[in-house]
PDB file of N, CA and C in Angstrom:
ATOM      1  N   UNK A   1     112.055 123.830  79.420  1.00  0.00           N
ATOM      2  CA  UNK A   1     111.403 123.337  80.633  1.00  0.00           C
ATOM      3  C   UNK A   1     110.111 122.617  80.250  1.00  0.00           C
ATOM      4  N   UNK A   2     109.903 121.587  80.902  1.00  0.00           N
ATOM      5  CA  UNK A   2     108.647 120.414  80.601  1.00  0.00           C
ATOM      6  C   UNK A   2     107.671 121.372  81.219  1.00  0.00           C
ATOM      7  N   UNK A   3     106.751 121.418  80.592  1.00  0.00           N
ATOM      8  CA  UNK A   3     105.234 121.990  81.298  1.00  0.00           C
ATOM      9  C   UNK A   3     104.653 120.326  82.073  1.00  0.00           C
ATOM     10  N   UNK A   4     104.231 121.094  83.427  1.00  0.00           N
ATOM     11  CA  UNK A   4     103.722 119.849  84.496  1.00  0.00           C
ATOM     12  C   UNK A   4     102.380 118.912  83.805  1.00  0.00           C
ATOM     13  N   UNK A   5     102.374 117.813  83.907  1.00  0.00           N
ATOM     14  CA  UNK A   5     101.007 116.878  83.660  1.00  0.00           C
ATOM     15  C   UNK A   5      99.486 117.056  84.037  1.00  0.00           C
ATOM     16  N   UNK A   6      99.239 117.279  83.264  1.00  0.00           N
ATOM     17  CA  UNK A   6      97.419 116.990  84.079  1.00  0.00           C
ATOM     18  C   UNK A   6      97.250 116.017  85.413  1.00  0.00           C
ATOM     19  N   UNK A   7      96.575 116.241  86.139  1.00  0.00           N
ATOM     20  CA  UNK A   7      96.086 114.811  86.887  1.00  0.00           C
ATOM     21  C   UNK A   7      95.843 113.613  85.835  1.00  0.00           C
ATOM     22  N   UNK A   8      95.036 114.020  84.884  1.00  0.00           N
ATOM     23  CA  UNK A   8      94.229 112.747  84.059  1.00  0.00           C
ATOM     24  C   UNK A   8      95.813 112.206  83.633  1.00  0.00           C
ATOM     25  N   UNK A   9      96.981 112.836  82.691  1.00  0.00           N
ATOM     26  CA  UNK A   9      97.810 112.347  82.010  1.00  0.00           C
ATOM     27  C   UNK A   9      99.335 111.820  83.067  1.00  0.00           C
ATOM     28  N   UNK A  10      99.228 112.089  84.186  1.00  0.00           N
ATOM     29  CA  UNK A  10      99.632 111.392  85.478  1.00  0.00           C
ATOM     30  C   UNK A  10      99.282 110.495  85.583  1.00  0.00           C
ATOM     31  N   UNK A  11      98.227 109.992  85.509  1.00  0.00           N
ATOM     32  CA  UNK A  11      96.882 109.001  86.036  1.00  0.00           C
ATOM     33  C   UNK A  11      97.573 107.669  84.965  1.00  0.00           C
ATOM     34  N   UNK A  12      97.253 108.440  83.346  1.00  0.00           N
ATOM     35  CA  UNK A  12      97.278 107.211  82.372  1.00  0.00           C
ATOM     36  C   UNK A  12      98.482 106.729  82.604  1.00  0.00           C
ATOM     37  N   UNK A  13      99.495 107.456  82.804  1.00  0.00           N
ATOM     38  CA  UNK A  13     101.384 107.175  82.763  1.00  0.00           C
ATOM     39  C   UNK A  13     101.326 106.155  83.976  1.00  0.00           C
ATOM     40  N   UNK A  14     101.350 106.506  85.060  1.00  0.00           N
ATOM     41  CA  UNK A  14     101.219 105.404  86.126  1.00  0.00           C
ATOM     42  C   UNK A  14     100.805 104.395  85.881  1.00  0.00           C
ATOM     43  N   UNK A  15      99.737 104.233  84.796  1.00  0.00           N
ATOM     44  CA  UNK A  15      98.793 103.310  84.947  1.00  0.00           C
ATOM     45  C   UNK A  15      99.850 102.517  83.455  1.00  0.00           C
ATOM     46  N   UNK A  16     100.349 102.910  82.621  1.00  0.00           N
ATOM     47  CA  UNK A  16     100.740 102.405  81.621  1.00  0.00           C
ATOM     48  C   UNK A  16     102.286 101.942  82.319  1.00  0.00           C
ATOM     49  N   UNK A  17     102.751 102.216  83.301  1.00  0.00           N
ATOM     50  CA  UNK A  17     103.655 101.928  83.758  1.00  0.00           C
ATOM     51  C   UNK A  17     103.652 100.300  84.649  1.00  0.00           C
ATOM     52  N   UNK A  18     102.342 100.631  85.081  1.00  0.00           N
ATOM     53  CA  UNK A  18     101.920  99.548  86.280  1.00  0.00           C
ATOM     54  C   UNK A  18     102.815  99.450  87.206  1.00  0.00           C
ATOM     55  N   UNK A  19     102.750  98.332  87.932  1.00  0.00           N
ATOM     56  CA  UNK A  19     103.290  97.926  89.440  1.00  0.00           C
ATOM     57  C   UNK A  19     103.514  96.671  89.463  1.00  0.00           C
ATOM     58  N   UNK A  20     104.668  96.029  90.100  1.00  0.00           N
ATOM     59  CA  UNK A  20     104.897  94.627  89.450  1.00  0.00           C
ATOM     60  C   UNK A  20     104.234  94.033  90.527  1.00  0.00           C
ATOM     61  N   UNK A  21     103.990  92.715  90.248  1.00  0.00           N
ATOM     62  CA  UNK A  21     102.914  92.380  90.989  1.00  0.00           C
ATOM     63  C   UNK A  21     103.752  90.748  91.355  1.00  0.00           C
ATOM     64  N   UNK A  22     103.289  90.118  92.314  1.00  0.00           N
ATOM     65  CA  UNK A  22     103.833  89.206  93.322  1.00  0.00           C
ATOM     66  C   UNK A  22     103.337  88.053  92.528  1.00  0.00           C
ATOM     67  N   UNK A  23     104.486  87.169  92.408  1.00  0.00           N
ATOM     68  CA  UNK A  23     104.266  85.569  91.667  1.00  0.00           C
ATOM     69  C   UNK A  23     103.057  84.823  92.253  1.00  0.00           C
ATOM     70  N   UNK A  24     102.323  85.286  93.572  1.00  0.00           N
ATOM     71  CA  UNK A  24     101.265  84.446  94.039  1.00  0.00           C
ATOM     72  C   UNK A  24     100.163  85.107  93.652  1.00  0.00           C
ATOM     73  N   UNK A  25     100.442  86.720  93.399  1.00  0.00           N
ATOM     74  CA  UNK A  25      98.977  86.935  93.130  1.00  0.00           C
ATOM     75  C   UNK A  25      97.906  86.474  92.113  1.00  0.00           C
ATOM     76  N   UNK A  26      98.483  86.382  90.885  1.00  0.00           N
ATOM     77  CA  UNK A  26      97.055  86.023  90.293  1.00  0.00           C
ATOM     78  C   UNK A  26      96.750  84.808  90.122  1.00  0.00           C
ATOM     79  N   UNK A  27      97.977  83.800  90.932  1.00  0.00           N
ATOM     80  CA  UNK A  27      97.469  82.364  91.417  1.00  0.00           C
ATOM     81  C   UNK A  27      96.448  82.541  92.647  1.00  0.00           C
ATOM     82  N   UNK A  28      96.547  83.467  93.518  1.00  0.00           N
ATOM     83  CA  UNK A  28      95.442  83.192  94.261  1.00  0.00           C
ATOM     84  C   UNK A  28      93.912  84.285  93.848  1.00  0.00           C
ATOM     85  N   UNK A  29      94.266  85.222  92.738  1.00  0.00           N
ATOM     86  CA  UNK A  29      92.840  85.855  92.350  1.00  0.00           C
ATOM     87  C   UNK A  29      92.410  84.172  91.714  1.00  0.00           C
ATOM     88  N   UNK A  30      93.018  83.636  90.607  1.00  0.00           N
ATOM     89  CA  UNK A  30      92.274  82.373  90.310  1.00  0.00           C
ATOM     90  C   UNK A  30      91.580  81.310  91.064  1.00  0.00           C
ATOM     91  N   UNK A  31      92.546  80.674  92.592  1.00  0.00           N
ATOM     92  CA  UNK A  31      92.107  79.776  93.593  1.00  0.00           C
ATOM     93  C   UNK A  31      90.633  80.520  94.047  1.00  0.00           C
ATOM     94  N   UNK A  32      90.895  81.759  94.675  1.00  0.00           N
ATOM     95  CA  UNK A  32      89.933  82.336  95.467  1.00  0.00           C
ATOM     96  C   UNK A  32      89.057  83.293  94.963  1.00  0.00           C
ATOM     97  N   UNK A  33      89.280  83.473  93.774  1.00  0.00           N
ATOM     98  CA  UNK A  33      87.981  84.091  92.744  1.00  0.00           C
ATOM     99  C   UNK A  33      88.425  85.698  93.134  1.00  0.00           C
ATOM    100  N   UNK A  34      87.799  86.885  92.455  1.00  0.00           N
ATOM    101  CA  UNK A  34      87.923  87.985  92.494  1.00  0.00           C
ATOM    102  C   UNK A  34      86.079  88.888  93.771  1.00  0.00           C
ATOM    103  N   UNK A  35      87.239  88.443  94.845  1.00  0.00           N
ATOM    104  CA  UNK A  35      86.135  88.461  95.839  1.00  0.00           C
ATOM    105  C   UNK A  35      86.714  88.695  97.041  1.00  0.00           C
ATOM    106  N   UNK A  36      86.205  89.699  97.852  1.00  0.00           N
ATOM    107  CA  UNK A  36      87.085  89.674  99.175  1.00  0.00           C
ATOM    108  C   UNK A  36      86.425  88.763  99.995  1.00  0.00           C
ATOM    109  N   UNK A  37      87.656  88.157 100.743  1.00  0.00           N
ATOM    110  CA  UNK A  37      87.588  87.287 101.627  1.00  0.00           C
ATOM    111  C   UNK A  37      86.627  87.691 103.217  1.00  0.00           C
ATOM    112  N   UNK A  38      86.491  88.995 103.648  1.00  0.00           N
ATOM    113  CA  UNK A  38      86.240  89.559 104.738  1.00  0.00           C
ATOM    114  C   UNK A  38      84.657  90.444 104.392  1.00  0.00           C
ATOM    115  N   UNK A  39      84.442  91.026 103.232  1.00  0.00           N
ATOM    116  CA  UNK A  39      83.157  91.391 102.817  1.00  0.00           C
ATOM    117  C   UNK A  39      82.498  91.561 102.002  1.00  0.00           C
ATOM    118  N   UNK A  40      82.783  90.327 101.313  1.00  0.00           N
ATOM    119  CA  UNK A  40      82.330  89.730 100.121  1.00  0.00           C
ATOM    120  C   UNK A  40      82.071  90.554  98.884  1.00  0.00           C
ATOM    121  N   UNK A  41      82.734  91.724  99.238  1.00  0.00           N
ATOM    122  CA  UNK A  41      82.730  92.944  98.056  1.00  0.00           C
ATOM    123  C   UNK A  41      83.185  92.049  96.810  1.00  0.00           C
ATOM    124  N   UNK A  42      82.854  91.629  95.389  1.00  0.00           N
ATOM    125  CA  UNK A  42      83.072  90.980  94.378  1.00  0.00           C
ATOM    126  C   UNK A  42      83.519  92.202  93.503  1.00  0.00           C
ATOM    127  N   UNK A  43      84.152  91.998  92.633  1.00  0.00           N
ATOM    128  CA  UNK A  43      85.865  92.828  91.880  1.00  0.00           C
ATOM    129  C   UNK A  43      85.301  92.334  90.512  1.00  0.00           C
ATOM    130  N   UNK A  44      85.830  93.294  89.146  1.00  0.00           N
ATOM    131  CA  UNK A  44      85.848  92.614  88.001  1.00  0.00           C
ATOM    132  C   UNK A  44      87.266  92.939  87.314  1.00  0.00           C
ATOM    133  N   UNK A  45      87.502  92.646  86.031  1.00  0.00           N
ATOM    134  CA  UNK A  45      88.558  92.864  85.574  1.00  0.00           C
ATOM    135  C   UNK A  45      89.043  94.788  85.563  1.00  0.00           C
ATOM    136  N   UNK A  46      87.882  95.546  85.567  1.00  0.00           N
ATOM    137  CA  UNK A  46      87.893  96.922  85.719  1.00  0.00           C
ATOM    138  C   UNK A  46      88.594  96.745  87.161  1.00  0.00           C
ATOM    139  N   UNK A  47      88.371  96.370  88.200  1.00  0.00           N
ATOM    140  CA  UNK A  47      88.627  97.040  89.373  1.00  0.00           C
ATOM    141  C   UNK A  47      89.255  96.362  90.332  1.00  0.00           C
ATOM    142  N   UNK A  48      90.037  94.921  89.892  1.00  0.00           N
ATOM    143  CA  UNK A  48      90.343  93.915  90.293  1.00  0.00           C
ATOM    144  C   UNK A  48      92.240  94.163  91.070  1.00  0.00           C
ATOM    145  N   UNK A  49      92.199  95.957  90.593  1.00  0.00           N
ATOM    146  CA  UNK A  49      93.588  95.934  91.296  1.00  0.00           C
ATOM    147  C   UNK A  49      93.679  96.257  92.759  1.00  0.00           C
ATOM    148  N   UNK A  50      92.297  96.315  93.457  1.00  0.00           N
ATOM    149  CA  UNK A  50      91.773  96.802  94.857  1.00  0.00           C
ATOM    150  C   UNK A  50      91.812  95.790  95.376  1.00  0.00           C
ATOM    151  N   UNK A  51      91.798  94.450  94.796  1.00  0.00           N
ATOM    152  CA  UNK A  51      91.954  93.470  95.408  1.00  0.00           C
ATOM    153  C   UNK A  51      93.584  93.009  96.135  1.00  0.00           C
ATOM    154  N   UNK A  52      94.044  92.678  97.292  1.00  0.00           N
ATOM    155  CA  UNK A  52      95.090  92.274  97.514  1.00  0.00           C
ATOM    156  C   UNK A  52      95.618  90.900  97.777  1.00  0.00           C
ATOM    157  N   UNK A  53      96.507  90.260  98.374  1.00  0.00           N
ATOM    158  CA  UNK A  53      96.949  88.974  99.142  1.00  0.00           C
ATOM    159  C   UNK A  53      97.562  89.332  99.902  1.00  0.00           C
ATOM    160  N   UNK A  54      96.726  88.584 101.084  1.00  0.00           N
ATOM    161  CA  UNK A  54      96.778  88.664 102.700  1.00  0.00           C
ATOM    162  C   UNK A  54      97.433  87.136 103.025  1.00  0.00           C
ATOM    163  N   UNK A  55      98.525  87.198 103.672  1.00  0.00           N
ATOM    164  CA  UNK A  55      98.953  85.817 103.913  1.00  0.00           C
ATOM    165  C   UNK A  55      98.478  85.954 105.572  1.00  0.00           C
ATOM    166  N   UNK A  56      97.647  84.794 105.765  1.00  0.00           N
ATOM    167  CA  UNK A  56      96.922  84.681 106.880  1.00  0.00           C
ATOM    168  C   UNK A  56      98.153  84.285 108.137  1.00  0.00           C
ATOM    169  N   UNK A  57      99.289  84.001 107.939  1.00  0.00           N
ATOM    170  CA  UNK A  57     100.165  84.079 108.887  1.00  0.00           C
ATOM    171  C   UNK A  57     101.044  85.048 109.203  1.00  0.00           C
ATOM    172  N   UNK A  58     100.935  85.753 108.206  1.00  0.00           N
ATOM    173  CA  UNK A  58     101.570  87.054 108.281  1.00  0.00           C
ATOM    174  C   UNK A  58     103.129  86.787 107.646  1.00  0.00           C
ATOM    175  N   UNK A  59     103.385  85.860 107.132  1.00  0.00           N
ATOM    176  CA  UNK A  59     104.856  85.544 106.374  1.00  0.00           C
ATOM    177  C   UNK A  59     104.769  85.724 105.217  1.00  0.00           C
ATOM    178  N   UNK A  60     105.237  86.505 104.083  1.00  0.00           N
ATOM    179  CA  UNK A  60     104.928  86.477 102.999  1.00  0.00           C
ATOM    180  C   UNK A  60     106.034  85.918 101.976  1.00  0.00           C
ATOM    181  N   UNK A  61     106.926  84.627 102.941  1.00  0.00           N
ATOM    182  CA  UNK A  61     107.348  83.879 102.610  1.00  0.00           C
ATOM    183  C   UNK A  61     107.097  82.754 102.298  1.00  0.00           C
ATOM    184  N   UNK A  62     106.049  82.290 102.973  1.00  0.00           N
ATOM    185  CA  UNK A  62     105.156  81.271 103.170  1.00  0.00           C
ATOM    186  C   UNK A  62     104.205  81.281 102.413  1.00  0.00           C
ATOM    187  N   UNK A  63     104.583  80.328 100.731  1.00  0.00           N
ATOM    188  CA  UNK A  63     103.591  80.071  99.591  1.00  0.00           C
ATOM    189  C   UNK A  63     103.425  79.436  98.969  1.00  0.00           C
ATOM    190  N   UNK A  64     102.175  78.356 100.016  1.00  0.00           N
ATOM    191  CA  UNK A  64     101.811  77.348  99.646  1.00  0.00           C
ATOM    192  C   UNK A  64     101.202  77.006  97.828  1.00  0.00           C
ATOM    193  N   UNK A  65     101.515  76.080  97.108  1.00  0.00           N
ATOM    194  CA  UNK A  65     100.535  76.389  95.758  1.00  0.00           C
ATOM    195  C   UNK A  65      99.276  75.893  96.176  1.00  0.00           C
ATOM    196  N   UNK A  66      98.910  75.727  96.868  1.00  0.00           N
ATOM    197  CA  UNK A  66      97.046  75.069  97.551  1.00  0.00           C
ATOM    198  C   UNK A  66      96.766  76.936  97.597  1.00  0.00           C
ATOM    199  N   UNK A  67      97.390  77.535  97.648  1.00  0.00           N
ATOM    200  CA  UNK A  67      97.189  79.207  98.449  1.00  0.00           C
ATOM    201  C   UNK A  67      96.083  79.044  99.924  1.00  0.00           C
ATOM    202  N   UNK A  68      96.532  78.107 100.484  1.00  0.00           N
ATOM    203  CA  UNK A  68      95.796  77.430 102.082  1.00  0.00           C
ATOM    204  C   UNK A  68      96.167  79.009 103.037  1.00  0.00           C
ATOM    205  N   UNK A  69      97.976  79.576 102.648  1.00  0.00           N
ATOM    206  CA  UNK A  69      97.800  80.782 103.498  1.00  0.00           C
ATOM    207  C   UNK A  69      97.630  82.119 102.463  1.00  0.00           C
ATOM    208  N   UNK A  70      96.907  81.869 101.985  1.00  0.00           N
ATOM    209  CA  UNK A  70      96.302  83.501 101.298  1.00  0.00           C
ATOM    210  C   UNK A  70      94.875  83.619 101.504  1.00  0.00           C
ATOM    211  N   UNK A  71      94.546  84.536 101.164  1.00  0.00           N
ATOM    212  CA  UNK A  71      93.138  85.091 101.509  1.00  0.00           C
ATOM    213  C   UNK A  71      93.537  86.865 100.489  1.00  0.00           C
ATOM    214  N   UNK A  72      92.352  86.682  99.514  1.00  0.00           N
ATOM    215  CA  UNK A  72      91.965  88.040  98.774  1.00  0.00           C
ATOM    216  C   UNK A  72      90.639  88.831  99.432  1.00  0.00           C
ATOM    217  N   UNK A  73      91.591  89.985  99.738  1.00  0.00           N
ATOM    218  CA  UNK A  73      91.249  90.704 100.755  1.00  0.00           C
ATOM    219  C   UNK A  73      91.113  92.592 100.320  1.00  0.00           C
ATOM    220  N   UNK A  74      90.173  93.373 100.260  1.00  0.00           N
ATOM    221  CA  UNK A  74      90.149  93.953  99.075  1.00  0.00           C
ATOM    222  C   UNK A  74      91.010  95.256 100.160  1.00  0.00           C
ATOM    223  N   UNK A  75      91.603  96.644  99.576  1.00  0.00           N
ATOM    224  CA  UNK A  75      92.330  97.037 100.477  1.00  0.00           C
ATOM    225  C   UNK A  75      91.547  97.765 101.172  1.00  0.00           C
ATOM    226  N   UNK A  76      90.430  97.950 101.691  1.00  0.00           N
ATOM    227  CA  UNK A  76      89.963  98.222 102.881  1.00  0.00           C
ATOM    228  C   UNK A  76      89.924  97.594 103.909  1.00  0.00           C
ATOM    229  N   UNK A  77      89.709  96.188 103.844  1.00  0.00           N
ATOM    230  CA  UNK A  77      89.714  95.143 104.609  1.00  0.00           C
ATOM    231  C   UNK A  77      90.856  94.314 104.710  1.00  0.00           C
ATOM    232  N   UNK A  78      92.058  94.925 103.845  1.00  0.00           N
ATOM    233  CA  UNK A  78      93.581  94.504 104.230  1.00  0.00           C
ATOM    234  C   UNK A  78      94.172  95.400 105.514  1.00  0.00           C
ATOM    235  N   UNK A  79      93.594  96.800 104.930  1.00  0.00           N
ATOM    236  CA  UNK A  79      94.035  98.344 106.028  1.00  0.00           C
ATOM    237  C   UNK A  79      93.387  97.493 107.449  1.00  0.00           C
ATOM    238  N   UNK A  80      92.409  97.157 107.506  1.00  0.00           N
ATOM    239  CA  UNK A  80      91.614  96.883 108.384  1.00  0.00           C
ATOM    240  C   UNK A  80      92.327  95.542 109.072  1.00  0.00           C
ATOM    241  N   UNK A  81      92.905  94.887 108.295  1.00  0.00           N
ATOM    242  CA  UNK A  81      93.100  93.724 109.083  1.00  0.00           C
ATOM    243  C   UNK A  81      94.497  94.002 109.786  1.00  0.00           C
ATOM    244  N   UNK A  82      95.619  94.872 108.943  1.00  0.00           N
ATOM    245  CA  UNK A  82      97.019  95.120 109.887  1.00  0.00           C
ATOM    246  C   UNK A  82      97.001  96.286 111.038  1.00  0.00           C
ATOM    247  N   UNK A  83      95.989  96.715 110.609  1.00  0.00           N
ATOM    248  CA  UNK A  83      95.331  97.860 111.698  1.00  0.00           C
ATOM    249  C   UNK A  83      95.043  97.722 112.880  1.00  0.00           C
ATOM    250  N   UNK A  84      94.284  96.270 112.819  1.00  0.00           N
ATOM    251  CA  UNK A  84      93.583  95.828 114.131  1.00  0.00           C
ATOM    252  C   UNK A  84      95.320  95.132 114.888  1.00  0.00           C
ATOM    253  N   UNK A  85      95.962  94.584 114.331  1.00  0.00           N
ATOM    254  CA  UNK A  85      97.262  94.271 114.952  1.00  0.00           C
ATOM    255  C   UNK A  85      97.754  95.228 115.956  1.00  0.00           C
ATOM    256  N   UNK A  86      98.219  96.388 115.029  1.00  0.00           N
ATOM    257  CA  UNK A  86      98.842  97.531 115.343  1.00  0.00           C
ATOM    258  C   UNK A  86      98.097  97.926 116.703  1.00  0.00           C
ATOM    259  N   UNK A  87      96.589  98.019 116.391  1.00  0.00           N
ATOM    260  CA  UNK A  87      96.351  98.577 117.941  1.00  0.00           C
ATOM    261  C   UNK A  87      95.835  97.830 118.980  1.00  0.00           C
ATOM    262  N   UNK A  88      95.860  96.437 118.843  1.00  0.00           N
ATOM    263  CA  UNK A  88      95.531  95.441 119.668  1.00  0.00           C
ATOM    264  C   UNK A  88      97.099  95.343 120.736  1.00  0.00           C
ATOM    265  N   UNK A  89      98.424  95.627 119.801  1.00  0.00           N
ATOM    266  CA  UNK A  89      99.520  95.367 120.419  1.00  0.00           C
ATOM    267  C   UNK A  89     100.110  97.319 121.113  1.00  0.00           C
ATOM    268  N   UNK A  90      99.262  97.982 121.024  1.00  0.00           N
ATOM    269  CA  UNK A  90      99.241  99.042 121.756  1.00  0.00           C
ATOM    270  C   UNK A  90      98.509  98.673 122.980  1.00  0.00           C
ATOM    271  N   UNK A  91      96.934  98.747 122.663  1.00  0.00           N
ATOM    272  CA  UNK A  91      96.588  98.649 123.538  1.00  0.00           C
ATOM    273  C   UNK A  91      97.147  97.698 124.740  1.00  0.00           C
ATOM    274  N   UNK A  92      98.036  96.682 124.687  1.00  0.00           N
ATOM    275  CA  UNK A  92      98.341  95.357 125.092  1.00  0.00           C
ATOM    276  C   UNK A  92      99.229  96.303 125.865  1.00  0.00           C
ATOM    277  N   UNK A  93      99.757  97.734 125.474  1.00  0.00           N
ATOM    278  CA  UNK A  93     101.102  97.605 126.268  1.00  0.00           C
ATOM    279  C   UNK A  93     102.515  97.335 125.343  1.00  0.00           C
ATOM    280  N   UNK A  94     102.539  96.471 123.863  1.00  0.00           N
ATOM    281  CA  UNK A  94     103.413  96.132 123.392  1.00  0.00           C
ATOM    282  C   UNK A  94     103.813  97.075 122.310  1.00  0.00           C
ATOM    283  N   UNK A  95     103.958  98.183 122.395  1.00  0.00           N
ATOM    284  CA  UNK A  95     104.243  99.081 121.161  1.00  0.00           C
ATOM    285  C   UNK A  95     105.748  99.459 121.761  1.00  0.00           C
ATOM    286  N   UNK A  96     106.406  99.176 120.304  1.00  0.00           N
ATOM    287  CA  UNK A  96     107.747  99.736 120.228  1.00  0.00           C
ATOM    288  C   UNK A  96     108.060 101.298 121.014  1.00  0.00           C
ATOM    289  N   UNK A  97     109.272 101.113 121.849  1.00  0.00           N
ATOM    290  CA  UNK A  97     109.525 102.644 121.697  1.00  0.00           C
ATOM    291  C   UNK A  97     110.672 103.260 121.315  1.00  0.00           C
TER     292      UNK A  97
END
């Protein structure tokens, strides 16, 4: 029987594993710099995976190479931006049932 992982040796494995990451993203960390778009929180190569891409139309089919619909948006202010949807279309009355 495997003896369970540390947090820390969880941590490195995930991290040595990574997460595949979207053909637009680090075309638009380059266009739009390592900077959120919404509060100007600035990112470095340490911490630059908090950063996301927000397609400002909400299609994440739609990818322009200008990146005209992206916006780097760090994930507080991504949570924040599908959030405000979610309860703008409650409040409206329009929530699924």
């Amino acid at each position: 029987m495997d003896s369970p992982l540390s947090v820390d040796e969880a941590v490195r494995k995930l991290k040595r594993l990574g997460r595949p990451t979207s053909p637009y993203r680090e075309r638009s960390l380059k266009i739009h710099g390592l900077i959120c778009a919404k509060c100007a929180r600035e990112f470095d190569e340490h911490n630059r995976q908090l950063l996301t891409v927000h397609h400002k139309d909400g299609n994440h089919h739609n990818n322009p190479p200008d990146g005209s619909n992206w916006e780097n948006l760090c994930v507080y202010c991504h949570e924040d931006e599908h959030s405000r949807g979610l309860l703008g279309d409650y409040l409206a009355g329009n929530q699924n049932e």
